[in-house]
PDB file of N, CA and C in Angstrom:
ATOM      1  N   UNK A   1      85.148 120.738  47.143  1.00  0.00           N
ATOM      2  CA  UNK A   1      84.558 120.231  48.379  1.00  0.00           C
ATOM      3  C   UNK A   1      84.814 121.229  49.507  1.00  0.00           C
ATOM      4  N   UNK A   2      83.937 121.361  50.451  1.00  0.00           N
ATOM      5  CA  UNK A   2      83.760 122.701  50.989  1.00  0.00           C
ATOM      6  C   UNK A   2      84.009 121.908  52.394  1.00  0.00           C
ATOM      7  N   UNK A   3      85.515 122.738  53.423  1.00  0.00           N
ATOM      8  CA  UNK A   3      86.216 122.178  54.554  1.00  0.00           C
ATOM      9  C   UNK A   3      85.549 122.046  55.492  1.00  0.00           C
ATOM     10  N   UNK A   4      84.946 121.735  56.939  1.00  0.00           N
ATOM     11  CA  UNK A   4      84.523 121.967  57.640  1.00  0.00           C
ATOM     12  C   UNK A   4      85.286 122.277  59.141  1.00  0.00           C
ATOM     13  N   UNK A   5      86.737 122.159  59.190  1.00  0.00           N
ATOM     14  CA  UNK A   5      87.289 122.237  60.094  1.00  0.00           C
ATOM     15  C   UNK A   5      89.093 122.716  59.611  1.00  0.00           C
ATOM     16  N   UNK A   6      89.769 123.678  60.602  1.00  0.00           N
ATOM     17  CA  UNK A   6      91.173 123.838  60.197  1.00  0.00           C
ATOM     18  C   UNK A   6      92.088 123.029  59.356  1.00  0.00           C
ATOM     19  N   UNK A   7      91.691 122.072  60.027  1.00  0.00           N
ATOM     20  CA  UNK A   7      93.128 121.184  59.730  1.00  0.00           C
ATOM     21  C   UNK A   7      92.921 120.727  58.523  1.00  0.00           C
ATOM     22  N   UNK A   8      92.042 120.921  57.587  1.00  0.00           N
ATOM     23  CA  UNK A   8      91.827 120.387  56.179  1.00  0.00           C
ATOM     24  C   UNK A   8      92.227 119.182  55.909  1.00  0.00           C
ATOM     25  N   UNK A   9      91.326 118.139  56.659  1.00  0.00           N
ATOM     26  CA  UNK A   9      91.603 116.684  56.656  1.00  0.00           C
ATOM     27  C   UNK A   9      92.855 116.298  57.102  1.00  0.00           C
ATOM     28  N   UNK A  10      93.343 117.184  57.998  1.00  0.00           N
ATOM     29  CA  UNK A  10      94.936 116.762  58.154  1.00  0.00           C
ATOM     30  C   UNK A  10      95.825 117.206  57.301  1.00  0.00           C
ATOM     31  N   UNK A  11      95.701 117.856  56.378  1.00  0.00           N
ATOM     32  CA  UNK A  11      96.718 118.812  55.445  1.00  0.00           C
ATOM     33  C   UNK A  11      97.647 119.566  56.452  1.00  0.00           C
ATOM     34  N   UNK A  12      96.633 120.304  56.727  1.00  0.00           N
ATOM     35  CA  UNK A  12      97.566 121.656  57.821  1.00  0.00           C
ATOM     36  C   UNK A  12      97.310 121.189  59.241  1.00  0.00           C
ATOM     37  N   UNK A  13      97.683 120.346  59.602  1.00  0.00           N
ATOM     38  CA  UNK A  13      97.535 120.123  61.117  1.00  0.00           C
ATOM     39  C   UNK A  13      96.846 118.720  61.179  1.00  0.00           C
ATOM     40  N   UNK A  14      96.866 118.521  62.644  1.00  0.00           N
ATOM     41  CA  UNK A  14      96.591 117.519  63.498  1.00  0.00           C
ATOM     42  C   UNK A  14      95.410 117.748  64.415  1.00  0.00           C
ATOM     43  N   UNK A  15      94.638 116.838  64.505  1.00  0.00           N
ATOM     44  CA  UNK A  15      93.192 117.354  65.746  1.00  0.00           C
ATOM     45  C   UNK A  15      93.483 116.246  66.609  1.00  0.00           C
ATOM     46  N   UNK A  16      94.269 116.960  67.788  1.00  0.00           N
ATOM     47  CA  UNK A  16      94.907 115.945  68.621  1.00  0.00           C
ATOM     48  C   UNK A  16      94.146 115.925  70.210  1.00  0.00           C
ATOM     49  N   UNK A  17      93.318 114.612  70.608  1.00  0.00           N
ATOM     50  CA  UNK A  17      93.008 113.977  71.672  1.00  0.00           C
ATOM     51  C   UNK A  17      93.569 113.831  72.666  1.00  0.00           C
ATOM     52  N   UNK A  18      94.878 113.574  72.700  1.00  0.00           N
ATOM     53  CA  UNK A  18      95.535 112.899  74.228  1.00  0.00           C
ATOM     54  C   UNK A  18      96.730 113.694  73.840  1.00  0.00           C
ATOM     55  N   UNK A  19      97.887 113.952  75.243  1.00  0.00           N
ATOM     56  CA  UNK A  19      98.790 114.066  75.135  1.00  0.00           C
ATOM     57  C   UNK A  19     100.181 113.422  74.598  1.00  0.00           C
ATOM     58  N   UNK A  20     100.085 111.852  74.613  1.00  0.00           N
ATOM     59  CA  UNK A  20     100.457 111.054  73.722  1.00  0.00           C
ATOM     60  C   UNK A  20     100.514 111.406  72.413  1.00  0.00           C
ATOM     61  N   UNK A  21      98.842 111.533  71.586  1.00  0.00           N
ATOM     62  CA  UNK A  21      98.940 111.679  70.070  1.00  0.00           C
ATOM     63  C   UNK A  21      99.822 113.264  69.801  1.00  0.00           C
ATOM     64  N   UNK A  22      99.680 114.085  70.792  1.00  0.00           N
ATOM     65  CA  UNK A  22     100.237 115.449  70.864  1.00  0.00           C
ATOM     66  C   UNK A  22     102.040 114.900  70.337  1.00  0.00           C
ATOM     67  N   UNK A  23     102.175 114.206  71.261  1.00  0.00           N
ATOM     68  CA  UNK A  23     103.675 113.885  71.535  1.00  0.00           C
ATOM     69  C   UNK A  23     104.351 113.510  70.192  1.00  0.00           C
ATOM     70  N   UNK A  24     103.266 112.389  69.445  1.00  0.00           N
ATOM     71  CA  UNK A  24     104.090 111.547  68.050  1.00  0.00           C
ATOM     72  C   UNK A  24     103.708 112.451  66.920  1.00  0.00           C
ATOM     73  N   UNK A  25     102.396 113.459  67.026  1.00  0.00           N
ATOM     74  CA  UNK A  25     102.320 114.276  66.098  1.00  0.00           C
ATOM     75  C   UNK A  25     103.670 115.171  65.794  1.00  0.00           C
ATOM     76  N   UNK A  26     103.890 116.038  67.137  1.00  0.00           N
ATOM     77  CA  UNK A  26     105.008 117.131  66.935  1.00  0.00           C
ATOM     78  C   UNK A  26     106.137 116.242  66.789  1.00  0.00           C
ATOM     79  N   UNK A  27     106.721 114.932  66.985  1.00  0.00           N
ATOM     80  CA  UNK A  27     107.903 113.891  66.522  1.00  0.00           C
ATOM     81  C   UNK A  27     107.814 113.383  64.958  1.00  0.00           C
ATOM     82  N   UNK A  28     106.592 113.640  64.826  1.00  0.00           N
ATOM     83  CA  UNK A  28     106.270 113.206  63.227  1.00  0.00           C
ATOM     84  C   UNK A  28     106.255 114.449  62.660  1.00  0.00           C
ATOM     85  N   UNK A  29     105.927 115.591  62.985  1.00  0.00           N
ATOM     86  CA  UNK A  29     106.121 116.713  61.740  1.00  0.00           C
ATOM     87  C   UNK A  29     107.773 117.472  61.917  1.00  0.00           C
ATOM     88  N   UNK A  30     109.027 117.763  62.822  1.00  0.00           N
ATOM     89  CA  UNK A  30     110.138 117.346  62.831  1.00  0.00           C
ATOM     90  C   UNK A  30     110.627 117.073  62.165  1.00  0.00           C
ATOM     91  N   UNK A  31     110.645 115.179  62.613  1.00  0.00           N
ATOM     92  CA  UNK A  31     111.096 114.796  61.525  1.00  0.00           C
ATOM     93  C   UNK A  31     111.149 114.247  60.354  1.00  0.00           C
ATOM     94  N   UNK A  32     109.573 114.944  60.119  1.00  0.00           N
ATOM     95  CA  UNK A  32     109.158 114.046  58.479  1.00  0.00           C
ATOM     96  C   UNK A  32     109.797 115.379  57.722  1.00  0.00           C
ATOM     97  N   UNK A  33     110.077 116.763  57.691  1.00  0.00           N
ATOM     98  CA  UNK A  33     110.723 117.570  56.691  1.00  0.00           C
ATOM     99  C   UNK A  33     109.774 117.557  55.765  1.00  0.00           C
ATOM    100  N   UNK A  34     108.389 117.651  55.968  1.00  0.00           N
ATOM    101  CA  UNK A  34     107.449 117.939  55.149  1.00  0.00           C
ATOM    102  C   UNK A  34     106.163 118.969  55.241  1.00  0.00           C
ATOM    103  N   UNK A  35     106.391 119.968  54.885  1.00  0.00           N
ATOM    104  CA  UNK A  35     105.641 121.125  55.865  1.00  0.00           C
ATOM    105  C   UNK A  35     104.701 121.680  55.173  1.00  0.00           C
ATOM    106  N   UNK A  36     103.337 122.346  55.147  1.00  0.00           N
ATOM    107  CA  UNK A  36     102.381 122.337  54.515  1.00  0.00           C
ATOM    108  C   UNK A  36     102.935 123.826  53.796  1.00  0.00           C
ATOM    109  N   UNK A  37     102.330 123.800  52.728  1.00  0.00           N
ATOM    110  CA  UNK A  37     102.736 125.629  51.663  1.00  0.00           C
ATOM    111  C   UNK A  37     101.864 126.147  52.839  1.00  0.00           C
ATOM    112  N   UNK A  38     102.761 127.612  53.492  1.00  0.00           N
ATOM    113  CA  UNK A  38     102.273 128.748  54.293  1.00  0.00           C
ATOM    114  C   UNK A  38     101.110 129.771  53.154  1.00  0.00           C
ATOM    115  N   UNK A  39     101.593 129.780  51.645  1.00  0.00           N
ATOM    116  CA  UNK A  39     100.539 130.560  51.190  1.00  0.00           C
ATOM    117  C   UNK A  39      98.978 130.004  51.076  1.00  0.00           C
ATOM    118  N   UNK A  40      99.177 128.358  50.346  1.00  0.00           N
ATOM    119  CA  UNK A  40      98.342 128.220  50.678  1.00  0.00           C
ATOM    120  C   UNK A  40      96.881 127.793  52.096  1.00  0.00           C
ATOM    121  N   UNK A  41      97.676 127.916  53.126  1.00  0.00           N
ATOM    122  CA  UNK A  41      96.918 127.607  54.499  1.00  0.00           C
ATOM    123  C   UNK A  41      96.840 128.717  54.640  1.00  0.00           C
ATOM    124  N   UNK A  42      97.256 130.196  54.190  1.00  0.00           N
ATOM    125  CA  UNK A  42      96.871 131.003  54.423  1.00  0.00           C
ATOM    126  C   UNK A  42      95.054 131.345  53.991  1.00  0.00           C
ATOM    127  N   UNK A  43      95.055 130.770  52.497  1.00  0.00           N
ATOM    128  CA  UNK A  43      94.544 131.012  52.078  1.00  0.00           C
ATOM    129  C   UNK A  43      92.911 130.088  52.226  1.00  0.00           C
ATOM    130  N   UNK A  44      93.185 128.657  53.057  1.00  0.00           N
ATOM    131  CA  UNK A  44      92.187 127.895  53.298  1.00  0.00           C
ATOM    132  C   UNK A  44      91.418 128.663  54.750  1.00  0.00           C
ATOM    133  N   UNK A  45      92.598 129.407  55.273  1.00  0.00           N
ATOM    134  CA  UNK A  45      92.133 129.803  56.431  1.00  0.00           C
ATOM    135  C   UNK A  45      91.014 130.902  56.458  1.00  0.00           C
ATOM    136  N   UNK A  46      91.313 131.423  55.547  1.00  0.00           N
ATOM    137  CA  UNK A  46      90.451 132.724  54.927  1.00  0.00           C
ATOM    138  C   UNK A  46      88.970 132.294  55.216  1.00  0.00           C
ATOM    139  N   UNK A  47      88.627 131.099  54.931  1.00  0.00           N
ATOM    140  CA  UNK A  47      87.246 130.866  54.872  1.00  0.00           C
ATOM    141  C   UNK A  47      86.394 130.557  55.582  1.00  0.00           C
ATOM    142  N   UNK A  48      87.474 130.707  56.721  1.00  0.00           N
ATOM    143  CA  UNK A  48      86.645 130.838  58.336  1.00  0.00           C
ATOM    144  C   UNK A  48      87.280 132.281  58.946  1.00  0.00           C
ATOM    145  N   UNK A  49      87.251 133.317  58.322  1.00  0.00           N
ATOM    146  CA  UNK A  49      87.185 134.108  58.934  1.00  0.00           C
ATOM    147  C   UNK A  49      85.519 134.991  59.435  1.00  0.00           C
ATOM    148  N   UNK A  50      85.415 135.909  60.408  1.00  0.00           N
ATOM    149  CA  UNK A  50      84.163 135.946  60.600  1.00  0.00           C
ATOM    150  C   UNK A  50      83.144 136.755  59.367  1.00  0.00           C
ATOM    151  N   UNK A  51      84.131 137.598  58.801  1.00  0.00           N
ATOM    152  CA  UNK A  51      83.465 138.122  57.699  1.00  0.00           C
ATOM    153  C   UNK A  51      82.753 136.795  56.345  1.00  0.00           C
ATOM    154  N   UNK A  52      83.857 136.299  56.373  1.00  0.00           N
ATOM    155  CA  UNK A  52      83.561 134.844  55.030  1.00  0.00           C
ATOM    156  C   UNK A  52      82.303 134.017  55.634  1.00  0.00           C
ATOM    157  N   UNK A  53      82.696 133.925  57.507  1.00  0.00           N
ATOM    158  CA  UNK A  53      80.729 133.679  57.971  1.00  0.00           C
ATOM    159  C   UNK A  53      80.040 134.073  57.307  1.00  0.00           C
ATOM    160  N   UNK A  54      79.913 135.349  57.647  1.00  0.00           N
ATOM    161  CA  UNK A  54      79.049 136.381  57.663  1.00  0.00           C
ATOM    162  C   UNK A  54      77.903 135.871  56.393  1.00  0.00           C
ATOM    163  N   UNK A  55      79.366 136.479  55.189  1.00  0.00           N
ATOM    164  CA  UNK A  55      79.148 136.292  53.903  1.00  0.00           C
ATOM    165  C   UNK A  55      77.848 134.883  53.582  1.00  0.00           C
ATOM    166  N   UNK A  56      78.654 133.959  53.941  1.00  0.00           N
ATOM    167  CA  UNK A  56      77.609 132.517  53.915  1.00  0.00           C
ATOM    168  C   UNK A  56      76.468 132.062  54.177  1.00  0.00           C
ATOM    169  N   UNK A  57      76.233 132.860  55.643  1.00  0.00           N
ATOM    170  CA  UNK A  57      74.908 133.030  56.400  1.00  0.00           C
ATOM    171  C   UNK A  57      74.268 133.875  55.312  1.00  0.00           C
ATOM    172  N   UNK A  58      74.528 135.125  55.116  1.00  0.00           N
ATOM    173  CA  UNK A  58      73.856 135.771  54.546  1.00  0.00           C
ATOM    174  C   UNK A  58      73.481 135.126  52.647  1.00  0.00           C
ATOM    175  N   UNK A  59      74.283 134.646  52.083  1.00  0.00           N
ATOM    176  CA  UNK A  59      73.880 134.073  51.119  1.00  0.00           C
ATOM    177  C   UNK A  59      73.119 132.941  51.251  1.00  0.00           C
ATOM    178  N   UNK A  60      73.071 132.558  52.629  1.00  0.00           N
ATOM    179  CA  UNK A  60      72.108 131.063  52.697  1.00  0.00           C
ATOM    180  C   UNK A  60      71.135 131.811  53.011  1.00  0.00           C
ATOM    181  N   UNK A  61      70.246 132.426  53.410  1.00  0.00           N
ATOM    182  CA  UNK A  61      69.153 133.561  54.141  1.00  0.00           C
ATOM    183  C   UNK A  61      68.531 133.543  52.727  1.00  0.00           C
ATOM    184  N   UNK A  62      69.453 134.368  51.832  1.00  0.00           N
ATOM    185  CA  UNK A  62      68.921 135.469  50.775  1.00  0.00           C
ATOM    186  C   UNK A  62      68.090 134.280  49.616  1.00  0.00           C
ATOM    187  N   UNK A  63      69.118 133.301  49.810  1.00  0.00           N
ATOM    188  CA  UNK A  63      68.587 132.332  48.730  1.00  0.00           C
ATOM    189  C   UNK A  63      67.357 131.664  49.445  1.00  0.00           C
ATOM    190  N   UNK A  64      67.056 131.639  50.552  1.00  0.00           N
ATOM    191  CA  UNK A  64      66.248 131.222  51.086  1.00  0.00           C
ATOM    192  C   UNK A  64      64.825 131.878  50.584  1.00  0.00           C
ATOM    193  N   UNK A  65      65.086 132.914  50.483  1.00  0.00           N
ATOM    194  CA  UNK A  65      63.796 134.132  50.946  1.00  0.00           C
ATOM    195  C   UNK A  65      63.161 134.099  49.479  1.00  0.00           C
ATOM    196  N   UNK A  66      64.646 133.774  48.511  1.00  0.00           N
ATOM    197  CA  UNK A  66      63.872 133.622  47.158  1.00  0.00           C
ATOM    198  C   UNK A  66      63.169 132.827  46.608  1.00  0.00           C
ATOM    199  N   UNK A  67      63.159 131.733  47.566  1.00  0.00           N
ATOM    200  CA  UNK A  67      61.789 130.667  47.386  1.00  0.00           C
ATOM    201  C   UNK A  67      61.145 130.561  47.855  1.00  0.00           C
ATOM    202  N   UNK A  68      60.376 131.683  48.926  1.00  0.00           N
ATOM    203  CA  UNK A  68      59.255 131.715  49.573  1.00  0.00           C
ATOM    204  C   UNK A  68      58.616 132.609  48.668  1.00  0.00           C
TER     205      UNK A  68
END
């Protein structure tokens, strides 16, 4: 299933609204002692880099052109 945003459903992060949810998020990751694998968020991150764009656009184009 293909991500549409950082936080990978909340895996690696929080998409935080108010300063409140800010507040219990960073009190909840603390002290829950549960921290996401750094290799792999490295590696989800990859797929928004601008080149991996690039890449996508251009494979959505190409496949395009082959059915006209």
């Amino acid at each position: 299933m293909e991500q549409k945003e950082l936080s990978c459903n909340g895996k690696f992060g929080k998409i935080i609204t108010s300063d409140e949810e800010a507040v219990e998020a960073i009190i909840s990751y603390i002290s829950g002692g549960e921290y996401p694998d750094a290799d792999e968020m490295a590696e989800f991150i990859e797929e928004f880099t601008v080149e991996s764009q690039i890449d996508k656009i251009e494979r959505q184009l190409f496949s395009n052109q082959k059915g006209d």
